[in-house]
Protein backbone atom coordinates (compact mmCIF):
# COMPACT_ATOMS: atom_id res chain seq x y z
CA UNK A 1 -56.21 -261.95 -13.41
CA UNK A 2 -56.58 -265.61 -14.66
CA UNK A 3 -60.26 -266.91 -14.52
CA UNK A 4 -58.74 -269.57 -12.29
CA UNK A 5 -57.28 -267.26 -9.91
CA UNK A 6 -60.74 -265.19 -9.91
CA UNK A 7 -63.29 -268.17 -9.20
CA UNK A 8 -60.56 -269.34 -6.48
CA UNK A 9 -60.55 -265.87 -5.14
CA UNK A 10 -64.70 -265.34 -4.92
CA UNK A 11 -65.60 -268.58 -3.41
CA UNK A 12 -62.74 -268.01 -0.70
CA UNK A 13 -64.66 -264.80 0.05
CA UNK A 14 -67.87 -266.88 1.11
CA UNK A 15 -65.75 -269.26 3.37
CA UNK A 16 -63.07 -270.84 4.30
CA UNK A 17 -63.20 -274.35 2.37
CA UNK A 18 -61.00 -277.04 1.21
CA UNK A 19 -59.07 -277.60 -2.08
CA UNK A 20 -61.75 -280.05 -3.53
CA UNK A 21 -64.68 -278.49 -2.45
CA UNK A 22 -63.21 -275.17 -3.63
CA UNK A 23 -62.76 -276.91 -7.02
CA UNK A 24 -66.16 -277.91 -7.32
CA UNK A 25 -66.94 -274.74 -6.70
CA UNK A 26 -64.90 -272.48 -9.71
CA UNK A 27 -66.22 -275.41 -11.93
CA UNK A 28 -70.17 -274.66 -10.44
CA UNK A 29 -69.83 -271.04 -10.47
CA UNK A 30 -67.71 -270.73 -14.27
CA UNK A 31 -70.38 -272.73 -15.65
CA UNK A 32 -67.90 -275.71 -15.99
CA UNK A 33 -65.88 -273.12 -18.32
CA UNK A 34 -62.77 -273.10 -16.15
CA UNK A 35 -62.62 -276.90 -15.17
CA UNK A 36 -59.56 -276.96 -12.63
CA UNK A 37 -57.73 -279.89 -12.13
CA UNK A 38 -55.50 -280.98 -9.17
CA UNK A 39 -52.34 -280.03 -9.96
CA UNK A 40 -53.13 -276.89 -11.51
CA UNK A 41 -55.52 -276.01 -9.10
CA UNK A 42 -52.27 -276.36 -6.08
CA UNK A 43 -49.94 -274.37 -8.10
CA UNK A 44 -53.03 -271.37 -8.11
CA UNK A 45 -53.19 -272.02 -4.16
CA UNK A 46 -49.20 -272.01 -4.24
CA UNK A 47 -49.09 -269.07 -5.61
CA UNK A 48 -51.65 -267.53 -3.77
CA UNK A 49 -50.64 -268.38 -1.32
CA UNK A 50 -47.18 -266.73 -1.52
CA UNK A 51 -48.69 -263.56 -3.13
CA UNK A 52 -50.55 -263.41 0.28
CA UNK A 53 -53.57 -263.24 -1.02
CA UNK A 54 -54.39 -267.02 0.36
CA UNK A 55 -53.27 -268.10 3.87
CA UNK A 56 -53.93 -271.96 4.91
CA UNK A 57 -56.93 -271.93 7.60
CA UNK A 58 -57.42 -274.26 10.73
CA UNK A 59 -59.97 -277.14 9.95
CA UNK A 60 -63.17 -276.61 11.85
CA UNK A 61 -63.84 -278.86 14.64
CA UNK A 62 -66.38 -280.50 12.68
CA UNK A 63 -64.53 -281.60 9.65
CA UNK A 64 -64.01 -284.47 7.78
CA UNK A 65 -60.14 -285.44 9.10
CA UNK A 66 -59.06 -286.17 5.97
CA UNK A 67 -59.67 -282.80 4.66
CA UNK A 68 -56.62 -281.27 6.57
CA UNK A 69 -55.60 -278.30 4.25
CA UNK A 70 -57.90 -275.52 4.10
CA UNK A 71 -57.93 -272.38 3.15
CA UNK A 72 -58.71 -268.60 3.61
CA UNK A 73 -59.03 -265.49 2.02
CA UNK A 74 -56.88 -262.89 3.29
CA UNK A 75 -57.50 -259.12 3.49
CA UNK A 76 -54.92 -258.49 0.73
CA UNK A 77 -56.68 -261.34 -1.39
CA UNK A 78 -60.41 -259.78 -0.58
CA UNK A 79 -58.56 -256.48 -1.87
CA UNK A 80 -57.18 -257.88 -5.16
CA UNK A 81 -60.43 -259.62 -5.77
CA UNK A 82 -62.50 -256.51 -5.28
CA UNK A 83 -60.05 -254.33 -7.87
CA UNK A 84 -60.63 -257.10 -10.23
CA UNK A 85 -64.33 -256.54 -9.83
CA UNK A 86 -63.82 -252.91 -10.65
CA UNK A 87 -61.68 -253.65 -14.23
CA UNK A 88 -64.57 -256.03 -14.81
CA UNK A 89 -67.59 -253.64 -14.43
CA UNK A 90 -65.66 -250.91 -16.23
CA UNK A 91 -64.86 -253.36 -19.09
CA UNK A 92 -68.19 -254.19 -19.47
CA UNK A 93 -69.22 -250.41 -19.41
CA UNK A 94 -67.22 -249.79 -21.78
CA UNK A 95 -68.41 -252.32 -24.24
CA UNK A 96 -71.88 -251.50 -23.24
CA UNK A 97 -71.39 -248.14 -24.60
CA UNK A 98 -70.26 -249.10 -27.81
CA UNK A 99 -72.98 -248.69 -30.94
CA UNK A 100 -74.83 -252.46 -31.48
CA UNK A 101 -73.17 -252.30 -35.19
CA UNK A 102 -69.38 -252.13 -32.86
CA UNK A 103 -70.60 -254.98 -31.07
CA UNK A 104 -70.65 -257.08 -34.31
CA UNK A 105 -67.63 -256.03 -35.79
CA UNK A 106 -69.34 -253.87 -38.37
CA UNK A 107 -68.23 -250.33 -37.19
């Protein structure tokens, strides 16, 4: 899965949210290493959204008008994003039980 797709996937699991705010969001939680940008970041939601992993989610009540699009994780998506959680942890196991001198390249 593309680190995009991954930070658009986990802060869709916390709430429902719109495209900018979700934006500021893969850029807070990636540490500003995946900076999206617009149009990249509506071709992820797109695409998401026609994998069904994304669906498009009523505004609340409360919103800001001009934020009509938002969005929502779907069952499917909350699936996809916990199976990338599991190749992640067992990646990292894996490297974590490699010798120090494998770490470096020196094995």
């Amino acid at each position: 899965m593309k680190p995009a797709i991954f930070y658009i996937l986990l802060t869709l699991a916390g709430a429902d949210n719109y495209g900018y705010a979700i934006m500021q969001a893969v850029r807070e939680q990636s540490n500003g290493r995946v900076p999206p940008r617009t149009g990249s970041f509506h071709r992820h939601i797109a695409r998401l959204i026609d994998d069904g992993l994304v669906s498009e989610a009523p505004a609340p009540r409360t919103s800001d008008p001009r934020r009509s699009s938002y969005y929502h994780l779907t069952p499917r998506g909350r699936r996809a994003l916990a199976s990338e959680q599991r190749r992640l942890t067992e990646l990292l196991s894996a490297m974590e039980a490699l010798s120090p001198a494998a770490w470096k390249g020196n094995a």
